[in-house]
N, C-alpha and C. Protein backbone atom coordinates (compact mmCIF):
# COMPACT_ATOMS: atom_id res chain seq x y z
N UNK A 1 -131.31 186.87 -97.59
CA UNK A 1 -129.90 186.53 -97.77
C UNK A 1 -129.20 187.65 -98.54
N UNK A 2 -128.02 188.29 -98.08
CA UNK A 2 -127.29 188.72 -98.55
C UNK A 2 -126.27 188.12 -99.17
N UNK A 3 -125.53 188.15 -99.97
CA UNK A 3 -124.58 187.72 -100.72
C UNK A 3 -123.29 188.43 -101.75
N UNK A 4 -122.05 188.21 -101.20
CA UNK A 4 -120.77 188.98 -101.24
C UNK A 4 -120.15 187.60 -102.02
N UNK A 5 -119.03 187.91 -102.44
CA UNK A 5 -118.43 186.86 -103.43
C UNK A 5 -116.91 187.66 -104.25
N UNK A 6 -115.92 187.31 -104.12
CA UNK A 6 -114.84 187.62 -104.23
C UNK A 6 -114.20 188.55 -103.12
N UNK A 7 -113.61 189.80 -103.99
CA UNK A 7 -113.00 191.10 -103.02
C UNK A 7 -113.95 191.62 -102.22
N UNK A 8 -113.44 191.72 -100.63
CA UNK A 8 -113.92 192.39 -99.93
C UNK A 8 -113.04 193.36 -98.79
N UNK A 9 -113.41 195.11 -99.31
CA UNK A 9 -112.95 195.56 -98.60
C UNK A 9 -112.86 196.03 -97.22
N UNK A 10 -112.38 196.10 -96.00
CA UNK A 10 -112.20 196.96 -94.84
C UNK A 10 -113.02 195.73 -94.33
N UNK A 11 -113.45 194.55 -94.52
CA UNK A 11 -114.51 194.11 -93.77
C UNK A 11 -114.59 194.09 -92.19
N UNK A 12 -114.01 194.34 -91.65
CA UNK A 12 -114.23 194.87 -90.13
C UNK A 12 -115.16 195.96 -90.04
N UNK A 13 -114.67 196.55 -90.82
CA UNK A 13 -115.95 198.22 -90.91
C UNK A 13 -116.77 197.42 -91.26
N UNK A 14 -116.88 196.67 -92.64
CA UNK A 14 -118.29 196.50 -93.24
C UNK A 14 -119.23 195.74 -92.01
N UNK A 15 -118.59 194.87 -91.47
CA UNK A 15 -119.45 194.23 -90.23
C UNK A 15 -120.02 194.98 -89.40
N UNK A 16 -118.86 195.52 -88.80
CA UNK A 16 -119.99 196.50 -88.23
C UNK A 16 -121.17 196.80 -88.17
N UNK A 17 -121.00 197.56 -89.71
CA UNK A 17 -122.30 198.39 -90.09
C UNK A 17 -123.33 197.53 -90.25
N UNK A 18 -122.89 196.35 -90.85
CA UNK A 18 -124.41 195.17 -90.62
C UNK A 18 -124.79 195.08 -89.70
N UNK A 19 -123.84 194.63 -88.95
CA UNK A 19 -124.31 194.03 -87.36
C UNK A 19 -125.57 195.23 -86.85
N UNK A 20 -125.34 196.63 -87.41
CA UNK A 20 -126.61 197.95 -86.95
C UNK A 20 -127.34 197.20 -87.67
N UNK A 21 -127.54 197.42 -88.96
CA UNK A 21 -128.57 196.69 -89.89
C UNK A 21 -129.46 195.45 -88.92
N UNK A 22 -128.47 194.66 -88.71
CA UNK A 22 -128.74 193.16 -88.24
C UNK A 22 -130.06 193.06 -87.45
N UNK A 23 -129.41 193.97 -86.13
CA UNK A 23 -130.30 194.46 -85.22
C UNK A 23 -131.68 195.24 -85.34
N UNK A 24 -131.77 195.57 -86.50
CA UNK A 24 -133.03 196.20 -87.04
C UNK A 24 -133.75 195.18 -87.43
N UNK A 25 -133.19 194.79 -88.49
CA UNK A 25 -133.97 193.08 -89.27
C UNK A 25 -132.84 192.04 -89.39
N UNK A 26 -133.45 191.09 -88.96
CA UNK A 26 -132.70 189.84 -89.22
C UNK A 26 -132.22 189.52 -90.47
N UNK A 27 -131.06 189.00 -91.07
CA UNK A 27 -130.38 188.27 -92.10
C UNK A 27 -129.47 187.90 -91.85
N UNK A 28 -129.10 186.82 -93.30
CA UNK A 28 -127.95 186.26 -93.62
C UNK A 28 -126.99 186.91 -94.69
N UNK A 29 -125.68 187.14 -93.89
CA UNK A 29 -124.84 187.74 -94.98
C UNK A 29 -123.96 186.21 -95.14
N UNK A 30 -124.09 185.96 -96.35
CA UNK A 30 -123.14 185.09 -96.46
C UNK A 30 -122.02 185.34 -97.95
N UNK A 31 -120.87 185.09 -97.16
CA UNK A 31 -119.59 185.60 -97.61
C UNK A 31 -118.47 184.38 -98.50
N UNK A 32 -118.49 184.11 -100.12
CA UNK A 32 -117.73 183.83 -100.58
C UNK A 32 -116.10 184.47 -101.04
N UNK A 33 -115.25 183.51 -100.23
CA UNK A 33 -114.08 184.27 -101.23
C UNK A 33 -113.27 182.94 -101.42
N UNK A 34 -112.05 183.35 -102.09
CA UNK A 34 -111.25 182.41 -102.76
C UNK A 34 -109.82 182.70 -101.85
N UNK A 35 -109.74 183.71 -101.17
CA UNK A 35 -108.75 184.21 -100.55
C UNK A 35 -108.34 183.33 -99.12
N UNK A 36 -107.59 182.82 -99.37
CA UNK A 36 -107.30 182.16 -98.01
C UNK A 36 -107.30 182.97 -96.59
N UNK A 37 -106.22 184.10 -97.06
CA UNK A 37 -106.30 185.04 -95.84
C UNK A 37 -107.85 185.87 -95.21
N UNK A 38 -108.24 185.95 -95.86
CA UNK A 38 -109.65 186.65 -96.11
C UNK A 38 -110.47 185.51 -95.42
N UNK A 39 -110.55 184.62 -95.74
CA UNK A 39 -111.38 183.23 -94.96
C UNK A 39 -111.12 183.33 -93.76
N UNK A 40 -110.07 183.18 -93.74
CA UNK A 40 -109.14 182.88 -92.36
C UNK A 40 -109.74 184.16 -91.56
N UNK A 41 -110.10 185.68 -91.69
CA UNK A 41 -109.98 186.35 -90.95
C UNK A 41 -111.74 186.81 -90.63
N UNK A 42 -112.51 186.49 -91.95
CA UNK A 42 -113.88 186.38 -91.92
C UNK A 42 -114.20 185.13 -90.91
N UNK A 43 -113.76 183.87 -90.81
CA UNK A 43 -113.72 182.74 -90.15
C UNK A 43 -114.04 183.20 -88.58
N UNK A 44 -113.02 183.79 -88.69
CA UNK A 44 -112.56 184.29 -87.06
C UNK A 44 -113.57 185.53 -86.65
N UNK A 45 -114.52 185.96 -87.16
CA UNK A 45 -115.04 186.83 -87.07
C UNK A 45 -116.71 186.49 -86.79
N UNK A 46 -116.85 185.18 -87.44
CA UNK A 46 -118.21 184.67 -87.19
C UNK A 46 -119.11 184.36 -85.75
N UNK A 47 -118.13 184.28 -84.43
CA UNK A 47 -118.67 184.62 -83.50
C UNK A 47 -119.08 185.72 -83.04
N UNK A 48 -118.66 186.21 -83.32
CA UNK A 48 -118.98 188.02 -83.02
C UNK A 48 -120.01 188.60 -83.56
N UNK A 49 -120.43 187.65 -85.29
CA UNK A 49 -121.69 188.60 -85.99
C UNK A 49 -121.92 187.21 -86.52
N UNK A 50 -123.33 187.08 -85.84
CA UNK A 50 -124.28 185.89 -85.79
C UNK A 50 -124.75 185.79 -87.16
N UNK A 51 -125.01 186.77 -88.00
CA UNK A 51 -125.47 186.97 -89.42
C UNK A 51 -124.39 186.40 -90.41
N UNK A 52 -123.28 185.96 -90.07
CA UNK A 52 -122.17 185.87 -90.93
C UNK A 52 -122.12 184.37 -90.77
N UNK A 53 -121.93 184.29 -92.40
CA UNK A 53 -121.63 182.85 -93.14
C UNK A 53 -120.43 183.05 -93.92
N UNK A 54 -118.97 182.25 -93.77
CA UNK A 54 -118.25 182.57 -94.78
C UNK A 54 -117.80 180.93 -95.22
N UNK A 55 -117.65 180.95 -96.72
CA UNK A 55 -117.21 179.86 -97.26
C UNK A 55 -116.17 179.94 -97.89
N UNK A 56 -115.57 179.21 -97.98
CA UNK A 56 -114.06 179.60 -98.98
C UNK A 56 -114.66 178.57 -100.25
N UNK A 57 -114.78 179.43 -101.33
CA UNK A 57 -115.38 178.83 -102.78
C UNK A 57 -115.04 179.73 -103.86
N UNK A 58 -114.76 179.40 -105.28
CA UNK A 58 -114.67 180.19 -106.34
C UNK A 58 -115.53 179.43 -107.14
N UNK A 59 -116.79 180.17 -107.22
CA UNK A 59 -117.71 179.11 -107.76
C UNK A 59 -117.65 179.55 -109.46
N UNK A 60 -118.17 178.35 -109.94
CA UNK A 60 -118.28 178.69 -111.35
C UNK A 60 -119.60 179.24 -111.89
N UNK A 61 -119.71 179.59 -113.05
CA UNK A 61 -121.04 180.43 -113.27
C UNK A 61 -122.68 180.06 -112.92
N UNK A 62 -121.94 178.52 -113.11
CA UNK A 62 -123.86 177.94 -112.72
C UNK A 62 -123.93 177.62 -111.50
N UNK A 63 -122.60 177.54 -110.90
CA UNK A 63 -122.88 177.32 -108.95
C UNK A 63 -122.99 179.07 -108.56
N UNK A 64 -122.20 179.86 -108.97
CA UNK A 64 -123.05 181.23 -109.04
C UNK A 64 -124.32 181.97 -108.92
N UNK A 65 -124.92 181.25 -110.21
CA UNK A 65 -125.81 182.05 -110.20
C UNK A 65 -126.93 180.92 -109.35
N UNK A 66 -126.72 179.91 -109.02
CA UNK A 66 -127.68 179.26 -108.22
C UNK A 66 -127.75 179.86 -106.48
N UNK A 67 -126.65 180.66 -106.16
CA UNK A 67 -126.20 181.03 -104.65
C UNK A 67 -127.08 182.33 -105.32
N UNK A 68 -126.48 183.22 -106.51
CA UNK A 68 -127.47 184.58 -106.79
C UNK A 68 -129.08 184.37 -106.65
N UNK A 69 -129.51 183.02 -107.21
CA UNK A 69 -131.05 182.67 -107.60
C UNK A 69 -131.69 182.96 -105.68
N UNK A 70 -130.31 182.72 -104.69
CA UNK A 70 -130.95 182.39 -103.46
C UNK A 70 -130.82 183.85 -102.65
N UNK A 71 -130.59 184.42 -103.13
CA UNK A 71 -130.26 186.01 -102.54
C UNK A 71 -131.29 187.11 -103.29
N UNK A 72 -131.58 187.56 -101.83
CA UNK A 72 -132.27 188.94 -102.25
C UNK A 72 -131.65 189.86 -102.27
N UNK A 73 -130.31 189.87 -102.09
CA UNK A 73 -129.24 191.16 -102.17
C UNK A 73 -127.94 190.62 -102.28
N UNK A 74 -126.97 191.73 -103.77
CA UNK A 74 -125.70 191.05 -103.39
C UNK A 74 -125.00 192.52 -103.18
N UNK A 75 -124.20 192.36 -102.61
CA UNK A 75 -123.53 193.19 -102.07
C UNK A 75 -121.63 193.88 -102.49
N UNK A 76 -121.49 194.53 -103.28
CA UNK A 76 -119.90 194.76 -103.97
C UNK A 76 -120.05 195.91 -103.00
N UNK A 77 -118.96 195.55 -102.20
CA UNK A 77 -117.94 196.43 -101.38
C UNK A 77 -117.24 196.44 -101.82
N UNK A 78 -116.11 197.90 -102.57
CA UNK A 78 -115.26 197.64 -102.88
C UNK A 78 -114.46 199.15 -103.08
N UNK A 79 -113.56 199.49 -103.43
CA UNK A 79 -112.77 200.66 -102.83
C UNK A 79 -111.97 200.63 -104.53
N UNK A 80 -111.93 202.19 -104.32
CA UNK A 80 -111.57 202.36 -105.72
C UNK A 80 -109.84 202.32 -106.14
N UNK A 81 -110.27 201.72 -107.27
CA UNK A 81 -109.01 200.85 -107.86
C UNK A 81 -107.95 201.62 -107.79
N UNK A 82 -106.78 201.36 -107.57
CA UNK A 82 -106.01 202.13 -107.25
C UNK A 82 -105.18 202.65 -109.01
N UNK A 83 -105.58 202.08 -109.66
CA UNK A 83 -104.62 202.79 -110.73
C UNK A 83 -105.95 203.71 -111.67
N UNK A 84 -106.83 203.46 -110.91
CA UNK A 84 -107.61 204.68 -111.39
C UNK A 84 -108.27 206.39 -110.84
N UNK A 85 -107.27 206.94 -111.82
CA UNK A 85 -107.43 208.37 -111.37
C UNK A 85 -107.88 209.81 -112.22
N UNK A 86 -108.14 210.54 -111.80
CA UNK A 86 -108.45 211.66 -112.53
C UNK A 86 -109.57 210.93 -113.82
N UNK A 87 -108.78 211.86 -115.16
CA UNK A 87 -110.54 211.51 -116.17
C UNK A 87 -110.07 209.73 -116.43
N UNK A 88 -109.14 209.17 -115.81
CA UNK A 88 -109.56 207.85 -116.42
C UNK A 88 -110.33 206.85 -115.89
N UNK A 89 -111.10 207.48 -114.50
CA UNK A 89 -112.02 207.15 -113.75
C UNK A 89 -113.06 206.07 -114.75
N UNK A 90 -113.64 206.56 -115.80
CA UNK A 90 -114.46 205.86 -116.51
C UNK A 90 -113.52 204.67 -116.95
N UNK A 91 -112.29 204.15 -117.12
CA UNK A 91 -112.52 202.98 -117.74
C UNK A 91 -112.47 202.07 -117.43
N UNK A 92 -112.22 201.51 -115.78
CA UNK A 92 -112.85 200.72 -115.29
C UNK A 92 -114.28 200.10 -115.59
N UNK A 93 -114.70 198.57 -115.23
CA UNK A 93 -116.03 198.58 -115.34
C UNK A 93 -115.61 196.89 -114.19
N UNK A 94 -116.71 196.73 -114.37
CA UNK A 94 -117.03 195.67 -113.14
C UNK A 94 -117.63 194.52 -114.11
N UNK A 95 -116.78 193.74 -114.40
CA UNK A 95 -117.23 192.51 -115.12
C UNK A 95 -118.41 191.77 -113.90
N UNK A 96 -118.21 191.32 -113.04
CA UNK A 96 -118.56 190.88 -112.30
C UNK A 96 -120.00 191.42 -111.95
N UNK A 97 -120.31 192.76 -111.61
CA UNK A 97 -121.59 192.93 -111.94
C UNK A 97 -122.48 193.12 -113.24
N UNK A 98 -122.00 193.17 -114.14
CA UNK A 98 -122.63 192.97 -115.54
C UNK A 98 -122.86 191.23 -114.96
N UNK A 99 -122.45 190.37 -114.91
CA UNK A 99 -122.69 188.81 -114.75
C UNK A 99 -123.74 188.60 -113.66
N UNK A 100 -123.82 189.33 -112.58
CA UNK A 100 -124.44 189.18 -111.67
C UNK A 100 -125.88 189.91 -112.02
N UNK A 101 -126.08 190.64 -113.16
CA UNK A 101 -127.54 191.30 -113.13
C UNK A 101 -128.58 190.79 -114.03
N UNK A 102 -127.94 189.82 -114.66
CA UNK A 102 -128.81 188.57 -115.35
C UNK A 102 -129.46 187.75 -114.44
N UNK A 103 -129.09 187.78 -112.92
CA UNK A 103 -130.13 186.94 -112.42
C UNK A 103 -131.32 187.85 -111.58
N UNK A 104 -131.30 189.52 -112.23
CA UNK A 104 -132.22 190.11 -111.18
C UNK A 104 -132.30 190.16 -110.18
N UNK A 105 -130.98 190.72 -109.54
CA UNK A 105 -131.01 190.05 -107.75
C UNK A 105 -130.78 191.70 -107.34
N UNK A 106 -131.48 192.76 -107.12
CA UNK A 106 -130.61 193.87 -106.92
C UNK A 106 -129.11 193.73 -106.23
N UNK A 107 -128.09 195.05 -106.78
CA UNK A 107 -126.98 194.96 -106.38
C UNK A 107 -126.73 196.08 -105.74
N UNK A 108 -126.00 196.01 -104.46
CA UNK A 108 -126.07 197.40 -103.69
C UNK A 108 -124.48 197.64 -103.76
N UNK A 109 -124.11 198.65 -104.63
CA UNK A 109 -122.25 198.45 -104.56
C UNK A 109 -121.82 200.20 -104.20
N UNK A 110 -120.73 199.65 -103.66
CA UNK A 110 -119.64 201.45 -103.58
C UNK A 110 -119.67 201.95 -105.11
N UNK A 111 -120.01 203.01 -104.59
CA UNK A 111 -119.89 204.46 -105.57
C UNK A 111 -118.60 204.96 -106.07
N UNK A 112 -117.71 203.77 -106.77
CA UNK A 112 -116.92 204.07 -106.97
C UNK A 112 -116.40 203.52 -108.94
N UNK A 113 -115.34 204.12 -109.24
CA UNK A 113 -115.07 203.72 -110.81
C UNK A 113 -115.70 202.37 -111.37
N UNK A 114 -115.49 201.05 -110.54
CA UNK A 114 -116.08 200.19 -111.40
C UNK A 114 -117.37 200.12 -111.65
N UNK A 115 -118.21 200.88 -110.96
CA UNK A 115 -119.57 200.91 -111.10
C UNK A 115 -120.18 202.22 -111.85
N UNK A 116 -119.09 202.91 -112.78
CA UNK A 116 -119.62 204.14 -113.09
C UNK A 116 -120.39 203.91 -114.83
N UNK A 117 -120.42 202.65 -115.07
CA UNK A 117 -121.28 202.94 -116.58
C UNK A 117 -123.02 202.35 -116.07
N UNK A 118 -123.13 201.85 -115.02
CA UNK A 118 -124.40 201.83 -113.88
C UNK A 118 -125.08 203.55 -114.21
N UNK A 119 -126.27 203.51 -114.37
CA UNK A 119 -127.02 204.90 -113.87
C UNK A 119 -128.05 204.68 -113.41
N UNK A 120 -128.51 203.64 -112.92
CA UNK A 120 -129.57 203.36 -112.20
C UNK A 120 -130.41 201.72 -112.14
N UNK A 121 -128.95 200.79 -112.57
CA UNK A 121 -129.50 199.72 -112.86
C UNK A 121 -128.63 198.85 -111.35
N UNK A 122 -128.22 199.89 -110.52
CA UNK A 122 -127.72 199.24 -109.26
C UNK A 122 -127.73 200.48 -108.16
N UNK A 123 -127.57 200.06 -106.80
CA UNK A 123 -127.49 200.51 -106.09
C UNK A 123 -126.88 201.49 -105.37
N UNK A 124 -126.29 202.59 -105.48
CA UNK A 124 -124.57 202.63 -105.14
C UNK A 124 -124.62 203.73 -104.32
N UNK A 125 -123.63 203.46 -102.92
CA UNK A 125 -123.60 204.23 -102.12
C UNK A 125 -122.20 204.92 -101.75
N UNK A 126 -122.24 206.02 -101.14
CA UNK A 126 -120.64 206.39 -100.54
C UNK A 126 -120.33 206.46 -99.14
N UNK A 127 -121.21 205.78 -98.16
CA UNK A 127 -121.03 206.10 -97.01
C UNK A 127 -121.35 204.40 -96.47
N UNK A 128 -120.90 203.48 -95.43
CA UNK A 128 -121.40 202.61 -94.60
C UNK A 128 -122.95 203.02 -94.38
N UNK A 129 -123.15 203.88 -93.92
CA UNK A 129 -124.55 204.51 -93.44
C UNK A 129 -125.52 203.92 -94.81
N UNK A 130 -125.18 204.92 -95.45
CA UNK A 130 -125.62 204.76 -96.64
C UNK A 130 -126.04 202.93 -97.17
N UNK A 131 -124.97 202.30 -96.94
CA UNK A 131 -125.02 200.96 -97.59
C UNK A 131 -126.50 200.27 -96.95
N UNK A 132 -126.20 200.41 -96.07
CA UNK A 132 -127.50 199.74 -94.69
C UNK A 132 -128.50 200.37 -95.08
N UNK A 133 -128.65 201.57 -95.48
CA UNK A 133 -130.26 201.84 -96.09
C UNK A 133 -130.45 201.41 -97.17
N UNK A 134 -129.54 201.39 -98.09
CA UNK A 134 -130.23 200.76 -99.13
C UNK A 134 -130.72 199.40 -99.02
N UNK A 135 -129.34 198.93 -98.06
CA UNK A 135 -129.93 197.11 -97.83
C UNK A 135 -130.78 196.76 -97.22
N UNK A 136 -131.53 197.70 -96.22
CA UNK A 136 -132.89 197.66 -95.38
C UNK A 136 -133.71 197.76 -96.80
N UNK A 137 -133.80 198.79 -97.83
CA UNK A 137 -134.71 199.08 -98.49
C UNK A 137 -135.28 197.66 -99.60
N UNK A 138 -133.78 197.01 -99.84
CA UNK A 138 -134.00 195.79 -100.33
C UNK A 138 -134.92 194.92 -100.10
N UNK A 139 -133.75 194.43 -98.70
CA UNK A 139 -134.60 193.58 -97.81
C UNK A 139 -136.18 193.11 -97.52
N UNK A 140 -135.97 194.60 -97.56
CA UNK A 140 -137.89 194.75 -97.48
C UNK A 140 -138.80 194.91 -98.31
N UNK A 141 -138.31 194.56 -99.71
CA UNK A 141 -138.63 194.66 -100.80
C UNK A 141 -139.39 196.05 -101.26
N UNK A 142 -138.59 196.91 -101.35
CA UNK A 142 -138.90 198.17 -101.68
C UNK A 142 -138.70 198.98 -102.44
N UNK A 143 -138.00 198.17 -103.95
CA UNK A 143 -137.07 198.40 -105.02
C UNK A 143 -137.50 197.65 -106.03
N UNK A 144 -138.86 198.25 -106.28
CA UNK A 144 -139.31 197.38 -107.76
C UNK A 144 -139.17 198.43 -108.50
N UNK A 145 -139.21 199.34 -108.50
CA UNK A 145 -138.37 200.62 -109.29
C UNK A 145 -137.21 199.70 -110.34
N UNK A 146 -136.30 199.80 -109.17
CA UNK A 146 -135.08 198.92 -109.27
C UNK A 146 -135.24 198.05 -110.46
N UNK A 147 -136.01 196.63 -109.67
CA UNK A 147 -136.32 195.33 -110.63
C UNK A 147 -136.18 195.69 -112.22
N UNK A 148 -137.72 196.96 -112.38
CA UNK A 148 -137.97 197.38 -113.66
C UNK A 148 -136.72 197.94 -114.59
N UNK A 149 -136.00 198.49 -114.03
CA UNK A 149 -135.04 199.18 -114.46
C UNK A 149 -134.02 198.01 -114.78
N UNK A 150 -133.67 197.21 -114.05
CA UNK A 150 -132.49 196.19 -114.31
C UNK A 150 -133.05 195.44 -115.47
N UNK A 151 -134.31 194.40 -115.30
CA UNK A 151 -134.79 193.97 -116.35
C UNK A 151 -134.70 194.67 -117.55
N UNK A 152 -135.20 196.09 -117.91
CA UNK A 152 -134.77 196.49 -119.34
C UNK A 152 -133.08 196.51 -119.72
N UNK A 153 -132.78 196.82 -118.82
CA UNK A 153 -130.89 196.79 -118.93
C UNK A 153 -130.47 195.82 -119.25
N UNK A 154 -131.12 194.15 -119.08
CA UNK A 154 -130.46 193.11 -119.42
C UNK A 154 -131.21 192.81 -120.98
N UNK A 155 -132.70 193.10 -121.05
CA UNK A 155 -133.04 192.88 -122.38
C UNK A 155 -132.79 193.93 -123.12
N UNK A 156 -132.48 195.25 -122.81
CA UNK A 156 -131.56 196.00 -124.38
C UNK A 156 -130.11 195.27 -124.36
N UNK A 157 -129.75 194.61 -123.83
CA UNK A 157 -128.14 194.32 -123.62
C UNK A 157 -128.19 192.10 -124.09
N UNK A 158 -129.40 191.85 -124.68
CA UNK A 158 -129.03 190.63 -124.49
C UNK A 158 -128.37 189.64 -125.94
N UNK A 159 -127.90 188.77 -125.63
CA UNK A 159 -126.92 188.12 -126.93
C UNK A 159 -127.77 188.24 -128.02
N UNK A 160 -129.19 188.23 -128.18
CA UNK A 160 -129.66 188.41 -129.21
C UNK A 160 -129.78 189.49 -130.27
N UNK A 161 -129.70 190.55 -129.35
CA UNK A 161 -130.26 191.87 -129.59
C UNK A 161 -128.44 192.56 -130.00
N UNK A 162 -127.72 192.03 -129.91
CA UNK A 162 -126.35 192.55 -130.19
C UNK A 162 -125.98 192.04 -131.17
N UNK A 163 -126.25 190.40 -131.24
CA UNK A 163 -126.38 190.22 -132.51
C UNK A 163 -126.99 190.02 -133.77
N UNK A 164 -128.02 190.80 -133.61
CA UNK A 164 -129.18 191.05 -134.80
C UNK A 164 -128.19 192.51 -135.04
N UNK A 165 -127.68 193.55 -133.89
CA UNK A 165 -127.29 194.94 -134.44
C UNK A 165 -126.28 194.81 -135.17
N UNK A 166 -125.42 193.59 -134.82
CA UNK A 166 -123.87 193.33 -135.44
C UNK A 166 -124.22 192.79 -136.78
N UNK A 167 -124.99 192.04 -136.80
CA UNK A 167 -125.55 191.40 -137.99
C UNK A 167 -125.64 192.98 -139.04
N UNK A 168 -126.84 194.16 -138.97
CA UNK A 168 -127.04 194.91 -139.51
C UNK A 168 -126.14 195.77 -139.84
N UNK A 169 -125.36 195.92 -138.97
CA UNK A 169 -124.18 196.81 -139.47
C UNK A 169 -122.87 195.79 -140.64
N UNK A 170 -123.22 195.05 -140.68
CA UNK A 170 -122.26 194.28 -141.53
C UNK A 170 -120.94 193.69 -140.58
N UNK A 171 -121.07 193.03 -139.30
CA UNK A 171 -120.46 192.27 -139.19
C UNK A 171 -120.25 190.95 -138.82
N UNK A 172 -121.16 190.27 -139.45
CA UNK A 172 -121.66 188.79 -139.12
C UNK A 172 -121.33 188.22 -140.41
């Protein structure tokens, strides 16, 4: 299972490029958004690419991460923000995947600003081409590299460990 959830860009392209994927190995992309229009046009699209599930849902964190618990891949397509340019490239960040890497699910996302404080605790590509290999590489479980790497990222980063440092520095 693949798994997408909010913004999704160009998705006509992105289908596509699954649908190659598809045809190599079988899956499920299944597609949350909150967007009516976006439903409506993913909806209409589900005959065409047999792999496609779309729901119209804004789930909350524990219906979240129970759809994440069921995915071996999630997938941020997403196109770079438009009010970010030149050196302010870095201050974007992607709330959304910081939330999503507590459940260990690799994340395969565009190579773009919100994913730039990532150095190797996600996936990130710049090409369609590109996306489909990494998601074959997933798929097929071929990214325990990966695993290892995310796991330390969430335990140097966890509520405890921030606040034992906050504690030491004097602000608790």
């Amino acid at each position: 299972l693949v798994l997408s959830f909010g913004r999704i860009h160009r998705p006509e392209e992105l289908l596509s490029s699954l649908s190659i994927l598809w045809k190599r190995r079988e899956f499920t992309y299944l597609c949350l958004t909150g967007s009516p229009e976006l439903y409506v046009l993913m909806k209409g699209l589900e005959k065409k690419h047999p792999f496609l599930r779309i729901r119209f849902d804004r789930p909350s964190i524990d219906k979240l991460y129970d759809y994440l618990n069921a995915a071996n891949a999630i997938l941020m397509h997403r196109e770079e923000p438009r009010h970010i340019t030149g050196e302010r490239r870095t201050l974007a960040i992607s709330s959304a995947a910081y939330l999503c890497l507590g459940a260990l699910v690799p994340i395969v996302c565009s190579d773009v600003a919100l994913f730039s404080t990532f150095k190797g605790e996600v996936l990130k590509y710049r090409s369609l081409e590109e996306m489909t290999e990494l998601l074959e590489l997933v798929l097929n479980g071929k990214v325990d590299d990966l695993k290892a790497r995310v796991r330390r990222f969430v335990s140097e980063r966890s509520a405890d460990k921030i606040a034992r440092k906050l504690l030491e520095i004097g602000l608790g």
